[in-house]
Each structure stands twice: as structure tokens, then as C-alpha cells.
PDB file of N, CA and C in Angstrom:
ATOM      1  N   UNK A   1      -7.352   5.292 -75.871  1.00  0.00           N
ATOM      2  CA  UNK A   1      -6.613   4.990 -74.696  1.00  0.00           C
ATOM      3  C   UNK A   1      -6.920   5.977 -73.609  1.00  0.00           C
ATOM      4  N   UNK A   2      -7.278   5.113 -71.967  1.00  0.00           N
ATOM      5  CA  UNK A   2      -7.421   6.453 -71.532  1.00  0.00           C
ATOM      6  C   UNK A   2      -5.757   7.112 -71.150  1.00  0.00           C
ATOM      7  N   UNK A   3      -6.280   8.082 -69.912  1.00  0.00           N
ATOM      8  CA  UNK A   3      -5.129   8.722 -69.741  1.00  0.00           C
ATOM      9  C   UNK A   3      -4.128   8.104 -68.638  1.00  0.00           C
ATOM     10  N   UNK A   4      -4.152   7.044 -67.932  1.00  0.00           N
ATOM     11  CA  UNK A   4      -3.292   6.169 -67.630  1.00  0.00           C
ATOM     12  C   UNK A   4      -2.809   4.638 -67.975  1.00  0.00           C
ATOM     13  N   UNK A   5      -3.390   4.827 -69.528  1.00  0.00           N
ATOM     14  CA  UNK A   5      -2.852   3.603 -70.182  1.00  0.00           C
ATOM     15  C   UNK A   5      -4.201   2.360 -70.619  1.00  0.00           C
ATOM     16  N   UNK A   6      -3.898   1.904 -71.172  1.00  0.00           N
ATOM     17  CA  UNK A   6      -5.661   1.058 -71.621  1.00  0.00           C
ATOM     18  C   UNK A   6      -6.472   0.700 -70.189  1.00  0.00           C
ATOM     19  N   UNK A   7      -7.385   1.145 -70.479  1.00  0.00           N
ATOM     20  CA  UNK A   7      -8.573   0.813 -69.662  1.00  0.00           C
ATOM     21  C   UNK A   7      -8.856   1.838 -68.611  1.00  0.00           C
ATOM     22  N   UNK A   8      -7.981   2.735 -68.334  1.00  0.00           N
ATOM     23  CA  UNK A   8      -7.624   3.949 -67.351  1.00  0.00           C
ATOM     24  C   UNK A   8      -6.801   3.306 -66.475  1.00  0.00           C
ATOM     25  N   UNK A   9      -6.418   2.384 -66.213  1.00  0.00           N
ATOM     26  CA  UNK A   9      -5.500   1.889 -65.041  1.00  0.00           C
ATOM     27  C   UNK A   9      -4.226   2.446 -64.576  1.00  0.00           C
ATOM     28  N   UNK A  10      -4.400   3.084 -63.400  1.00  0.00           N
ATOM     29  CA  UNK A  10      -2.868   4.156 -62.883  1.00  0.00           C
ATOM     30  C   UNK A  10      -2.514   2.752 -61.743  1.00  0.00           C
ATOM     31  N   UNK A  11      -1.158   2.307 -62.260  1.00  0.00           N
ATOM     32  CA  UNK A  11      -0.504   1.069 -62.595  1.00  0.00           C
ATOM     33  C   UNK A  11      -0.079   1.820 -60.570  1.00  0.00           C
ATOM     34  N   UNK A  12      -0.129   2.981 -59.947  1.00  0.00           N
ATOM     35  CA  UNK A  12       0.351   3.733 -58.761  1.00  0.00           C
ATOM     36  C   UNK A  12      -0.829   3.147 -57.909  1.00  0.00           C
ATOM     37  N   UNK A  13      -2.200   3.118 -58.061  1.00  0.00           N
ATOM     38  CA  UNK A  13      -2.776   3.298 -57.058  1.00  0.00           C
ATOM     39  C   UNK A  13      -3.923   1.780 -56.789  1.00  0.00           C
ATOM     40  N   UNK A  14      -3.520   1.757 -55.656  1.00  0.00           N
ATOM     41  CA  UNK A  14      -3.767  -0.085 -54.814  1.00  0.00           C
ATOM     42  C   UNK A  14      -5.233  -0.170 -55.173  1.00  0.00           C
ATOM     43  N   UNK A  15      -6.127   0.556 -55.452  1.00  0.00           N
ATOM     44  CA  UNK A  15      -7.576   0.027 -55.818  1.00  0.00           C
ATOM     45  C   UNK A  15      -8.200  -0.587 -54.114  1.00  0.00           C
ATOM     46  N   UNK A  16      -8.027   0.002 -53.055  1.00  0.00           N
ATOM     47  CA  UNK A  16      -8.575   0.125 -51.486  1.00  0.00           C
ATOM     48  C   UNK A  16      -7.653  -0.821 -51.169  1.00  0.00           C
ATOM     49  N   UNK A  17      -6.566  -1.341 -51.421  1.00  0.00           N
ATOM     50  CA  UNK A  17      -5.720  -1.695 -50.926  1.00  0.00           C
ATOM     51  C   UNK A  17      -5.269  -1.392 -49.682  1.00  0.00           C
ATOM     52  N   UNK A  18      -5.214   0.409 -49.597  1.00  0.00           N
ATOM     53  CA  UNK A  18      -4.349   1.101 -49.572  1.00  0.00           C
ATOM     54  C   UNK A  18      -4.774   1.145 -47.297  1.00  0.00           C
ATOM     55  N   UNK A  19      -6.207   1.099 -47.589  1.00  0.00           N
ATOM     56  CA  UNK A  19      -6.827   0.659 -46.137  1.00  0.00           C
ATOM     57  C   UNK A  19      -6.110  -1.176 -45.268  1.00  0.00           C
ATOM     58  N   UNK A  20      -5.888  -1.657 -46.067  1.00  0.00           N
ATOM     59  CA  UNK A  20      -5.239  -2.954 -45.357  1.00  0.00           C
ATOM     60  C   UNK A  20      -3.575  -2.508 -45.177  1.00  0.00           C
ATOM     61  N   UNK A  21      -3.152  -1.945 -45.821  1.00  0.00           N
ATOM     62  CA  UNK A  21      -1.833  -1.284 -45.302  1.00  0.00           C
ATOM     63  C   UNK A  21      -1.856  -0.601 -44.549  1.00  0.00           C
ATOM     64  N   UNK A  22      -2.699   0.349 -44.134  1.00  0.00           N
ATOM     65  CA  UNK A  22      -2.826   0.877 -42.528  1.00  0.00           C
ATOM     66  C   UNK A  22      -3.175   0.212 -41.631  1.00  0.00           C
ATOM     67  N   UNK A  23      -3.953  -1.080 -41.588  1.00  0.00           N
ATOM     68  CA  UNK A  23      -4.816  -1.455 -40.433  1.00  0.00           C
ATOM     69  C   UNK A  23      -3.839  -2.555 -40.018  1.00  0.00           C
ATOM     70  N   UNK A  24      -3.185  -3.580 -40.887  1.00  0.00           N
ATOM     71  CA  UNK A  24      -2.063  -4.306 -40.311  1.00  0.00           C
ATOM     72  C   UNK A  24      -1.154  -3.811 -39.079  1.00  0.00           C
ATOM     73  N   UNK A  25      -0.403  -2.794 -39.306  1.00  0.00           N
ATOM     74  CA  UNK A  25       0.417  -2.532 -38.721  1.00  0.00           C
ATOM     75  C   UNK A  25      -0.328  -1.823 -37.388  1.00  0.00           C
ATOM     76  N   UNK A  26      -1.464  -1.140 -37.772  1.00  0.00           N
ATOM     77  CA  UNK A  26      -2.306  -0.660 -36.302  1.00  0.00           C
ATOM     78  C   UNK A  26      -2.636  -1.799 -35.487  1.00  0.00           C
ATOM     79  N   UNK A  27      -2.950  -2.584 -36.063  1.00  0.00           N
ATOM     80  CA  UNK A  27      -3.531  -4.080 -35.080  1.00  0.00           C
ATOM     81  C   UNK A  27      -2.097  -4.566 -34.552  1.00  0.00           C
ATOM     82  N   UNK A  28      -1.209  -4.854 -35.460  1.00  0.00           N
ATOM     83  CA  UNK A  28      -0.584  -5.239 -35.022  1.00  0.00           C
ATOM     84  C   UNK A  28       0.773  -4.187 -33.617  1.00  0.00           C
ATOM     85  N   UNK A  29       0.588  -3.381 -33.741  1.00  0.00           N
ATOM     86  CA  UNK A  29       0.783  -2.675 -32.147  1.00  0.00           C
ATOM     87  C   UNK A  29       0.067  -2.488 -31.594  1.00  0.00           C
ATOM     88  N   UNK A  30      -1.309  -2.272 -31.847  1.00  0.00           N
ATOM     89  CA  UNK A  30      -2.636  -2.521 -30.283  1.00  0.00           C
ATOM     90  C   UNK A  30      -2.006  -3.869 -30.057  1.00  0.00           C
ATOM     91  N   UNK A  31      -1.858  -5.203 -30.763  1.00  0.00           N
ATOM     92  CA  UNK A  31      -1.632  -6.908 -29.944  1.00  0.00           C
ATOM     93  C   UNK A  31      -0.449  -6.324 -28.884  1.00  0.00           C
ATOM     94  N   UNK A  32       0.936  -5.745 -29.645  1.00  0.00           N
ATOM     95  CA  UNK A  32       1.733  -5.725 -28.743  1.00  0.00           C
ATOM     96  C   UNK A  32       1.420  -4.746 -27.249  1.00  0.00           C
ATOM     97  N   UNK A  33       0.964  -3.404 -27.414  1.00  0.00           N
ATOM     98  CA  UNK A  33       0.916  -2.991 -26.632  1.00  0.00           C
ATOM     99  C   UNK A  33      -0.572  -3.682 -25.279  1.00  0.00           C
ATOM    100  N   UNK A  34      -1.120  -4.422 -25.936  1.00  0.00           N
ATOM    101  CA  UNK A  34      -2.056  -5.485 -25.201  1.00  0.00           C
ATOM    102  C   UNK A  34      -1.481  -6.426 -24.374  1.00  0.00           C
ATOM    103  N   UNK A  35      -0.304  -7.079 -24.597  1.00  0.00           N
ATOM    104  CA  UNK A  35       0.884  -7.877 -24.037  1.00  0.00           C
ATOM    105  C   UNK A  35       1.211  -7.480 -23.112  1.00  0.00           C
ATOM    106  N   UNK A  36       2.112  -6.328 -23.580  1.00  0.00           N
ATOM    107  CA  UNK A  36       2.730  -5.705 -22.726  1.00  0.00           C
ATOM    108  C   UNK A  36       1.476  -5.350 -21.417  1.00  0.00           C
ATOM    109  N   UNK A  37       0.610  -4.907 -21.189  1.00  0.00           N
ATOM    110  CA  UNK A  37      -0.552  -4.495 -20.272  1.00  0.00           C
ATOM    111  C   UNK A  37      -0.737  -5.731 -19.574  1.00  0.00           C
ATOM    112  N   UNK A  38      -0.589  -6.592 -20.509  1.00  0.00           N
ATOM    113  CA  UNK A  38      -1.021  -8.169 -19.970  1.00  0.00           C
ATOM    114  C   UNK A  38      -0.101  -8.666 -18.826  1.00  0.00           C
ATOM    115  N   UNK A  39       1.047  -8.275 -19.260  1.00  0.00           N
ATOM    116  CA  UNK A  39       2.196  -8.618 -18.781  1.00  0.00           C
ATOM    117  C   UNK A  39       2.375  -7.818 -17.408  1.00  0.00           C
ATOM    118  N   UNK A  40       2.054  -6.680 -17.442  1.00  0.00           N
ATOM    119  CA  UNK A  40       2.539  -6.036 -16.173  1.00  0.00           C
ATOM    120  C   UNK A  40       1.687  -6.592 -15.204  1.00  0.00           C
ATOM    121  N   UNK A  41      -0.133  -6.281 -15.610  1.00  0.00           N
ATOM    122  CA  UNK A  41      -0.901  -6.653 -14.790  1.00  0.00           C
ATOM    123  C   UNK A  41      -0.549  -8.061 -14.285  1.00  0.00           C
ATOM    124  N   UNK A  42      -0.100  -9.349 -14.773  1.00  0.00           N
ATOM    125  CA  UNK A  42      -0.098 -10.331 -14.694  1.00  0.00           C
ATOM    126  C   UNK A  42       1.132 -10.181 -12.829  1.00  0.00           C
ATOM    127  N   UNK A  43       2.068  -9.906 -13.893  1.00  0.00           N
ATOM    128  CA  UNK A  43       3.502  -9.726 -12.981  1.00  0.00           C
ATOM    129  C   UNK A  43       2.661  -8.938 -11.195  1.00  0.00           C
ATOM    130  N   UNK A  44       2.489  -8.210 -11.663  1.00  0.00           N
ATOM    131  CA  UNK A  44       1.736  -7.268 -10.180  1.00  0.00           C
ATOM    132  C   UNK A  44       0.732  -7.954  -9.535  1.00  0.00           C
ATOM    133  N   UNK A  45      -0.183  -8.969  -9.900  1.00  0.00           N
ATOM    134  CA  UNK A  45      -0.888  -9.213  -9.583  1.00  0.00           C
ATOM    135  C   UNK A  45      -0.661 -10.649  -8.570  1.00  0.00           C
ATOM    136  N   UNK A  46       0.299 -11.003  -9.264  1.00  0.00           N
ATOM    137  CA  UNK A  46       0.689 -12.240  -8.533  1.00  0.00           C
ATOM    138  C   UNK A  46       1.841 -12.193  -7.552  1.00  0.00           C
ATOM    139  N   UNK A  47       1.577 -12.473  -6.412  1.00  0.00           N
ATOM    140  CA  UNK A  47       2.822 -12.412  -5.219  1.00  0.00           C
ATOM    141  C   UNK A  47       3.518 -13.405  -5.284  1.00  0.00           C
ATOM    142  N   UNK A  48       4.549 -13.380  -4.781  1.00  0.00           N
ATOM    143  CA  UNK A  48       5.219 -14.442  -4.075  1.00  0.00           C
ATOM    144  C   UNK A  48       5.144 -14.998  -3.135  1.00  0.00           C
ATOM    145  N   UNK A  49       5.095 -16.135  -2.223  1.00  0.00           N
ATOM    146  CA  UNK A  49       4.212 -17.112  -0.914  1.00  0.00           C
ATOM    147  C   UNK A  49       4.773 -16.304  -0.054  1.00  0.00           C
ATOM    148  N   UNK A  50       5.928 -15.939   0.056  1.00  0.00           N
ATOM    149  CA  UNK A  50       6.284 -14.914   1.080  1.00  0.00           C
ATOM    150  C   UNK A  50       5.878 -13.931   1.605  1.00  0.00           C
ATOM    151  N   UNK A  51       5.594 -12.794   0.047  1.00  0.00           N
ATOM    152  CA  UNK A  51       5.183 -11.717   0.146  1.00  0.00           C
ATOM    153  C   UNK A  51       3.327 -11.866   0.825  1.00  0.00           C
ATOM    154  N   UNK A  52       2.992 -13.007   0.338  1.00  0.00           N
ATOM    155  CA  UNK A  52       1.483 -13.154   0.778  1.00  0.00           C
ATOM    156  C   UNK A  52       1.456 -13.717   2.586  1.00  0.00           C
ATOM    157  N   UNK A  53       2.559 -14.259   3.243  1.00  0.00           N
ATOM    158  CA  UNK A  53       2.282 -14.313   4.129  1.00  0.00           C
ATOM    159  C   UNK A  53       2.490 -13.366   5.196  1.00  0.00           C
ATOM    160  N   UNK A  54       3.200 -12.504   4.319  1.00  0.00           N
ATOM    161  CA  UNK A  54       3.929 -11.005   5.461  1.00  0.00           C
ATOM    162  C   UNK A  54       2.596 -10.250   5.091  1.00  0.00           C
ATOM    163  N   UNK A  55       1.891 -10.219   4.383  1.00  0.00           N
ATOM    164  CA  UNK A  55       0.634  -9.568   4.325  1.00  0.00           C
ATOM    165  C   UNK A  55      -0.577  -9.656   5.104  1.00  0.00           C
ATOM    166  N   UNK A  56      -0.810 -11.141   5.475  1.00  0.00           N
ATOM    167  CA  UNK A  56      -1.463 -11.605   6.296  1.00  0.00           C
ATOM    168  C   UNK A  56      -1.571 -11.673   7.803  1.00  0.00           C
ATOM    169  N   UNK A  57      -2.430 -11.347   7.953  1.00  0.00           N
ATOM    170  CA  UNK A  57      -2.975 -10.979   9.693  1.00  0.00           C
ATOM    171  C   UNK A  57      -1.993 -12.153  10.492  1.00  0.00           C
ATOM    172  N   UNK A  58      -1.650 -11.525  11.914  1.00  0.00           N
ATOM    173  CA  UNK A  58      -0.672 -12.418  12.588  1.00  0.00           C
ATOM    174  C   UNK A  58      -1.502 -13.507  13.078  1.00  0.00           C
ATOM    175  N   UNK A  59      -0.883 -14.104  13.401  1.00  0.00           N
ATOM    176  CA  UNK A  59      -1.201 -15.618  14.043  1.00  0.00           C
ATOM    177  C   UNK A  59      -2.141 -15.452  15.514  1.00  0.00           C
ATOM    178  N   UNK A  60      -3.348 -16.047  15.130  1.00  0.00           N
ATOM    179  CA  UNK A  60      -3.989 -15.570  16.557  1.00  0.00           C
ATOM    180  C   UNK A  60      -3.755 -16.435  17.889  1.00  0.00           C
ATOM    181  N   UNK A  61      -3.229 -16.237  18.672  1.00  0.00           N
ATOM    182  CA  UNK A  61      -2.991 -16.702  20.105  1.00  0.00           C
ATOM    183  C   UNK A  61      -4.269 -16.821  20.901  1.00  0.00           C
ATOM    184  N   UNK A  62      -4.450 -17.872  21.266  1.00  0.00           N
ATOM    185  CA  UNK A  62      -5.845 -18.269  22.202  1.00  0.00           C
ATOM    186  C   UNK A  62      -5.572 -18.082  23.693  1.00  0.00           C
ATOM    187  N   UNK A  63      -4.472 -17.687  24.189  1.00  0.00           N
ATOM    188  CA  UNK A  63      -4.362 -17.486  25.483  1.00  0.00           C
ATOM    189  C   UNK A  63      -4.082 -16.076  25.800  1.00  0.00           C
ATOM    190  N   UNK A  64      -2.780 -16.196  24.824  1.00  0.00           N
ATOM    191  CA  UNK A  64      -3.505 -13.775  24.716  1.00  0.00           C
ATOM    192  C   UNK A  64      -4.963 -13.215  24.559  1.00  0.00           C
ATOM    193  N   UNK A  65      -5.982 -14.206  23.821  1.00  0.00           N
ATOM    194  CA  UNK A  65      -7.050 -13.797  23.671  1.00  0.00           C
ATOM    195  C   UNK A  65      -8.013 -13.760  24.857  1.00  0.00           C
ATOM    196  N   UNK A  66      -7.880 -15.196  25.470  1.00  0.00           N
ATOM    197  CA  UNK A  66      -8.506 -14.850  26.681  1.00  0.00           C
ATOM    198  C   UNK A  66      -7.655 -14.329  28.264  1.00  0.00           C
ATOM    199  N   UNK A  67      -6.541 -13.852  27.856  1.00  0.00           N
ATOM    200  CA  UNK A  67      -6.161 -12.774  28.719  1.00  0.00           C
ATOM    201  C   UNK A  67      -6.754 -11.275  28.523  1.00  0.00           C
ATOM    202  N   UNK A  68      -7.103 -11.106  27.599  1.00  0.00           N
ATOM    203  CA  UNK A  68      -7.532 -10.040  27.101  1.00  0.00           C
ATOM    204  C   UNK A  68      -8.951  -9.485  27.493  1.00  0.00           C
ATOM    205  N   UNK A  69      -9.607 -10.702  26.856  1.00  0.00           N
ATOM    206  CA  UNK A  69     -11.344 -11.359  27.769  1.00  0.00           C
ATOM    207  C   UNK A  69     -10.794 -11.098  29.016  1.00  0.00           C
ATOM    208  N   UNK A  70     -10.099 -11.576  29.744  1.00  0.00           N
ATOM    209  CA  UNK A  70     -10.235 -11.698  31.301  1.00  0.00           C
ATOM    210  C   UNK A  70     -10.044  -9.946  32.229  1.00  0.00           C
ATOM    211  N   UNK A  71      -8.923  -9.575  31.283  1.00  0.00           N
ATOM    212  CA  UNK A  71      -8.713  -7.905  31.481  1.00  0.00           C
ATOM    213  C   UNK A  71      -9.512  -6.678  31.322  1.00  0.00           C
ATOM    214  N   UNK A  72     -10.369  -7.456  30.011  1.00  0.00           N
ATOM    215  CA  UNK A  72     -11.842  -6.297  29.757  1.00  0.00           C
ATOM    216  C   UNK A  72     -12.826  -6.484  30.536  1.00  0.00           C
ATOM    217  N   UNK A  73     -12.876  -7.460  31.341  1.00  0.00           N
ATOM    218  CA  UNK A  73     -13.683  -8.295  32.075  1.00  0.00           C
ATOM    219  C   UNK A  73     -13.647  -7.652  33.400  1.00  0.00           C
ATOM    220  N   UNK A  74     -12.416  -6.874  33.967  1.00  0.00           N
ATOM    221  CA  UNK A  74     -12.209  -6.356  34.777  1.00  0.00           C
ATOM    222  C   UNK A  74     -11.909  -7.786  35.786  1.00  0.00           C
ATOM    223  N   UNK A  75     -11.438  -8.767  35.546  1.00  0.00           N
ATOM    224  CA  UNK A  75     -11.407  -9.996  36.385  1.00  0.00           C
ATOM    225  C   UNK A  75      -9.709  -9.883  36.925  1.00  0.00           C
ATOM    226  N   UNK A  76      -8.907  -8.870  35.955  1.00  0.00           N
ATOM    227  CA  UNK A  76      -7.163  -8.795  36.262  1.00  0.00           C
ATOM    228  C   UNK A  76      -7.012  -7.467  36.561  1.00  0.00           C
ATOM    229  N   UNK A  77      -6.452  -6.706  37.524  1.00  0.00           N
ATOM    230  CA  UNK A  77      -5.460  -5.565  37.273  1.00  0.00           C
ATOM    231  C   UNK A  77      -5.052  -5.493  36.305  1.00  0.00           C
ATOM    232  N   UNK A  78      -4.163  -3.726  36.148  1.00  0.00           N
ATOM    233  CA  UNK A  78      -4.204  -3.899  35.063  1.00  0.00           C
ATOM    234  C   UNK A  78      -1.983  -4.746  35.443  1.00  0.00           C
ATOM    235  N   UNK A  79      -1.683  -4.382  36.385  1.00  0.00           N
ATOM    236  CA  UNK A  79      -0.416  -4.790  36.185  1.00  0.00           C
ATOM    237  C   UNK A  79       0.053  -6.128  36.483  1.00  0.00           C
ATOM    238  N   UNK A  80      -1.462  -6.823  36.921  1.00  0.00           N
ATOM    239  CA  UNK A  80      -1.268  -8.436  36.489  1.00  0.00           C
ATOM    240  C   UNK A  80      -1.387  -8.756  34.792  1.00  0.00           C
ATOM    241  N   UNK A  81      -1.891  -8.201  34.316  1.00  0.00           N
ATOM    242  CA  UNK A  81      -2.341  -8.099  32.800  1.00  0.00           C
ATOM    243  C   UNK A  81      -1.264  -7.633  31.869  1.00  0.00           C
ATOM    244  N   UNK A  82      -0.604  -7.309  32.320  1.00  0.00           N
ATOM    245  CA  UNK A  82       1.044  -6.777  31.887  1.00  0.00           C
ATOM    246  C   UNK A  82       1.980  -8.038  32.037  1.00  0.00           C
ATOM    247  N   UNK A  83       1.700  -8.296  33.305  1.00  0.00           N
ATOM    248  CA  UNK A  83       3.244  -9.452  34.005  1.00  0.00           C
ATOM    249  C   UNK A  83       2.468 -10.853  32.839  1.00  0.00           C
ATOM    250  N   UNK A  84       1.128 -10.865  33.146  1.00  0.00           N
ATOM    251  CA  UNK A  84       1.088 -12.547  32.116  1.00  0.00           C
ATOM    252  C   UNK A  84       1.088 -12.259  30.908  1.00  0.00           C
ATOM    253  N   UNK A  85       0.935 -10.808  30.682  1.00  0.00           N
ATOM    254  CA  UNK A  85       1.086 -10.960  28.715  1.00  0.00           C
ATOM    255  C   UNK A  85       2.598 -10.797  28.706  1.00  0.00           C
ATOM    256  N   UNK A  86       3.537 -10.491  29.241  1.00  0.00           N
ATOM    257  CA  UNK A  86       5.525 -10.895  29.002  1.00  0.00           C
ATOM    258  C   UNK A  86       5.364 -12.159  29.210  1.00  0.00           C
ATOM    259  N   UNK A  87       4.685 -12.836  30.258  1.00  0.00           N
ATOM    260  CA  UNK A  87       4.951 -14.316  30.330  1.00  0.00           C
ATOM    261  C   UNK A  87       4.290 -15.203  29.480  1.00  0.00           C
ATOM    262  N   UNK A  88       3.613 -14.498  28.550  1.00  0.00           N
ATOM    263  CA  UNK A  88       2.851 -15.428  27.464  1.00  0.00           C
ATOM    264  C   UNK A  88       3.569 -14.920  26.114  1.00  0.00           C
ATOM    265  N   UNK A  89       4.593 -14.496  25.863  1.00  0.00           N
ATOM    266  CA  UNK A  89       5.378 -13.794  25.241  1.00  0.00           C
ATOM    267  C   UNK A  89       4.804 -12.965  24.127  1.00  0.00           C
ATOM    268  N   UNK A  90       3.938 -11.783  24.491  1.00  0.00           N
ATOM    269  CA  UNK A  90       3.270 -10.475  23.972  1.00  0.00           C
ATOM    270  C   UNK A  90       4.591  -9.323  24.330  1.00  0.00           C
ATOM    271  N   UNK A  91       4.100  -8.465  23.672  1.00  0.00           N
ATOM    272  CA  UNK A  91       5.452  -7.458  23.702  1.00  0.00           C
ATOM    273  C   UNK A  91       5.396  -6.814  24.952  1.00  0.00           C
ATOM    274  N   UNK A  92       6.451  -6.364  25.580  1.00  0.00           N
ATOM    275  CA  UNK A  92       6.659  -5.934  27.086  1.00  0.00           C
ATOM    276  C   UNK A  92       5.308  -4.641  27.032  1.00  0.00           C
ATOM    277  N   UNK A  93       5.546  -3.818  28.079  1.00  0.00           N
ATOM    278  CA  UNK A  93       4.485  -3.133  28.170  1.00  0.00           C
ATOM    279  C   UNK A  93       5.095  -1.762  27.647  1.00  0.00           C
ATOM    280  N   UNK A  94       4.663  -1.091  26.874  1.00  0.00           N
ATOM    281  CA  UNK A  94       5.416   0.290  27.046  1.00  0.00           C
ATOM    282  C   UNK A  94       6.071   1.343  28.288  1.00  0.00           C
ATOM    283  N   UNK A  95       6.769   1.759  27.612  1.00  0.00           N
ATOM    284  CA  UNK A  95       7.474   3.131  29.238  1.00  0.00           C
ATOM    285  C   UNK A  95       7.143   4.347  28.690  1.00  0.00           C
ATOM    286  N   UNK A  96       6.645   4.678  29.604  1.00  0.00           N
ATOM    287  CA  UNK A  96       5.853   5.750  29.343  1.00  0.00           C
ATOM    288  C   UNK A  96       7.261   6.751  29.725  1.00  0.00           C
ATOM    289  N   UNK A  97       7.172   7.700  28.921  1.00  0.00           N
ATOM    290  CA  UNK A  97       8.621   8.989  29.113  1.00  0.00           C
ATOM    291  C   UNK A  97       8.441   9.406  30.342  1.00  0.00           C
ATOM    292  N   UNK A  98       9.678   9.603  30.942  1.00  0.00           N
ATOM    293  CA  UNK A  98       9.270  10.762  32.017  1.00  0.00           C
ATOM    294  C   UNK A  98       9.100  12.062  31.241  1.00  0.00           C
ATOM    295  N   UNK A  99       8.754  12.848  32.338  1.00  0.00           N
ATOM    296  CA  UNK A  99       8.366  14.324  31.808  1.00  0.00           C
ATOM    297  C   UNK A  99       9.459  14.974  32.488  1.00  0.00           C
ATOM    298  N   UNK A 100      10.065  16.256  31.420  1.00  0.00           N
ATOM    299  CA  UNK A 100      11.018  16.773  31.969  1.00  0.00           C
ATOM    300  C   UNK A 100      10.801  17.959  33.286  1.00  0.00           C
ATOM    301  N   UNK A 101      11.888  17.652  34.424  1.00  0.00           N
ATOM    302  CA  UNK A 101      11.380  18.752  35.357  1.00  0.00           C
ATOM    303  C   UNK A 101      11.445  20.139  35.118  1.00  0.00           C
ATOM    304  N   UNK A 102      10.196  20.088  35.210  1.00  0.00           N
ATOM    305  CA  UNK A 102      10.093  21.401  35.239  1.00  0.00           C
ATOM    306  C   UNK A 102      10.246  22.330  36.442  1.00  0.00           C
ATOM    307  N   UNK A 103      11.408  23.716  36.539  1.00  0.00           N
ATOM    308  CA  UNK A 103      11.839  24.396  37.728  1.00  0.00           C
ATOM    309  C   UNK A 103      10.409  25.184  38.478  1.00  0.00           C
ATOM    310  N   UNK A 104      10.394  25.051  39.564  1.00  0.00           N
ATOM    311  CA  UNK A 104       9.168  25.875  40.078  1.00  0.00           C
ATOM    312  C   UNK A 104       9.098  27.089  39.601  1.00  0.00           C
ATOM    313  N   UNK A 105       7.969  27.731  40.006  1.00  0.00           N
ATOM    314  CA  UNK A 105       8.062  29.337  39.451  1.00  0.00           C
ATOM    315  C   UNK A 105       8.405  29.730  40.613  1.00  0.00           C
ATOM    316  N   UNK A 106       9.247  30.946  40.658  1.00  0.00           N
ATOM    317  CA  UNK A 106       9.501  31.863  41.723  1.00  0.00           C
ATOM    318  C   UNK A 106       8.240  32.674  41.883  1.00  0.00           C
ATOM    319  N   UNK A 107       8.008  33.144  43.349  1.00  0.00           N
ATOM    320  CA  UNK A 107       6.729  34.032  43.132  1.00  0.00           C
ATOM    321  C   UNK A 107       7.439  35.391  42.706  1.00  0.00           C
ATOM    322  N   UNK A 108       6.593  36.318  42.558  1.00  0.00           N
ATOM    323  CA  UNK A 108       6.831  37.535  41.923  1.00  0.00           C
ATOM    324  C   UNK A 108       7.430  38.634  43.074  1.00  0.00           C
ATOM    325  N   UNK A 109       8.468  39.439  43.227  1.00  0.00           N
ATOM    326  CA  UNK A 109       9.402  39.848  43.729  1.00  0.00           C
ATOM    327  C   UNK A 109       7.995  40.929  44.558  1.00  0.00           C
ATOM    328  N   UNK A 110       8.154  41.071  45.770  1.00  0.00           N
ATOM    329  CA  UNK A 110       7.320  42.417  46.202  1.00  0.00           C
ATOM    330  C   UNK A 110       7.982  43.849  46.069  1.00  0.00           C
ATOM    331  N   UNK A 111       7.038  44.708  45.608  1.00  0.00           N
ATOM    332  CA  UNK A 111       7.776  45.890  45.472  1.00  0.00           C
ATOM    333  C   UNK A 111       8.198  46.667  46.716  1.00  0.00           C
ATOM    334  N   UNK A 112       9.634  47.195  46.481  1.00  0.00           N
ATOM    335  CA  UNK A 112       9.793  47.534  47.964  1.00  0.00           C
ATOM    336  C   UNK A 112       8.956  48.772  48.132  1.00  0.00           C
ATOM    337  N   UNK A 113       9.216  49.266  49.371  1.00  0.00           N
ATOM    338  CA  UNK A 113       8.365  50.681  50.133  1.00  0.00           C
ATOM    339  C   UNK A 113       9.189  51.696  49.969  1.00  0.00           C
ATOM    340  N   UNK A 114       8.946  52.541  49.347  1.00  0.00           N
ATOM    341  CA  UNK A 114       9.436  54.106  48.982  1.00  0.00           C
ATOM    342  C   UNK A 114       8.716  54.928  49.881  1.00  0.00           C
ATOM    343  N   UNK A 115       8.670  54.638  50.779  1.00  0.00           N
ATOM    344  CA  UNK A 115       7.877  55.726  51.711  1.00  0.00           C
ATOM    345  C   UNK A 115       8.196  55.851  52.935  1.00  0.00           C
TER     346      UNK A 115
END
């Protein structure tokens, strides 16, 4: 007899079993954590019609455009080029800040005469 019973058989040990009991459970959390990756990318990747149209370049205006042509063109002032882009409803023109006054300088006091 051997020493774990006829034939040598230790009735304990899986005979390479012991490799498919590790690799199950490894595969099987690479699938999940593959999902999960799947899943986020998926989620992020796809917008909502909304979100895709607030993304998208504004609406091009063909008469702002060739006001624009006509202004680079030097064919408008520039403060006719102002009054028809409010009247073509483009955003007003900016205001430029005033600048704060600044007090004159006094000139520099003359020294009196000690003499």
C-alpha cells in the first residue's frame, strides 16, 4: 500500500484541478469589471439631443454675414455697422467703461528766496 492509501492516491489533492479553481473566478471578474467599463464608456459617450444641440455651432445668419462682408469691405462705417447689426437682432454693441478721472497734477511748488 502506498502511503496515501492504494495506488498512492491523497484523496486532498485535485490532480490540476486546482488551476480551474483559480481561473473561473478571475475571468469571471475581468467579464464584470469589462461591463462595468462598458457601461460607463457607453453612458458618456452618448448625449442627449439637447445636450448635442447646445454643443453645436450657432445658427448662421445670412444677413449678419453679409453685413459683416459689407463692413470688412470698408463699404459701412463703423457706427452704421452697429445701428444694422441691433436692427438685425445681433447683440447691442459694447460700452466701453469710462475711465476714471483722473485729478491733474499740481506743478511742483517753487522754492522760495532766502536771500
Amino acid at each position: 500500500m502506498g502511503r496515501y492509501g492504494p495506488g498512492g492516491f491523497d484523496p486532498h489533492v485535485h490532480h490540476g484541478w486546482g488551476v480551474v479553481h483559480f481561473l473561473v473566478p478571475l475571468v469571471m471578474f475581468l467579464i464584470v469589471i469589462g461591463v462595468v467599463v462598458w457601461a460607463v464608456l457607453y453612458l458618456t459617450s452618448h448625449r442627449t439631443p439637447a445636450a448635442v444641440a447646445a454643443a453645436g455651432p450657432p445658427p448662421r445668419d445670412p444677413a449678419m454675414e453679409e453685413l459683416r462682408i459689407r463692413y470688412a469691405r470698408g463699404e459701412l462705417p463703423h457706427e452704421e455697422f452697429l445701428q444694422r447689426s441691433v436692427d438685425l437682432g445681433g447683440a447691442p454693441p459694447p460700452v466701453a467703461p469710462e475711465a476714471p478721472a483722473v485729478p491733474a497734477a499740481e506743478p511742483p511748488a517753487e522754492p522760495a528766496d532766502e536771500g
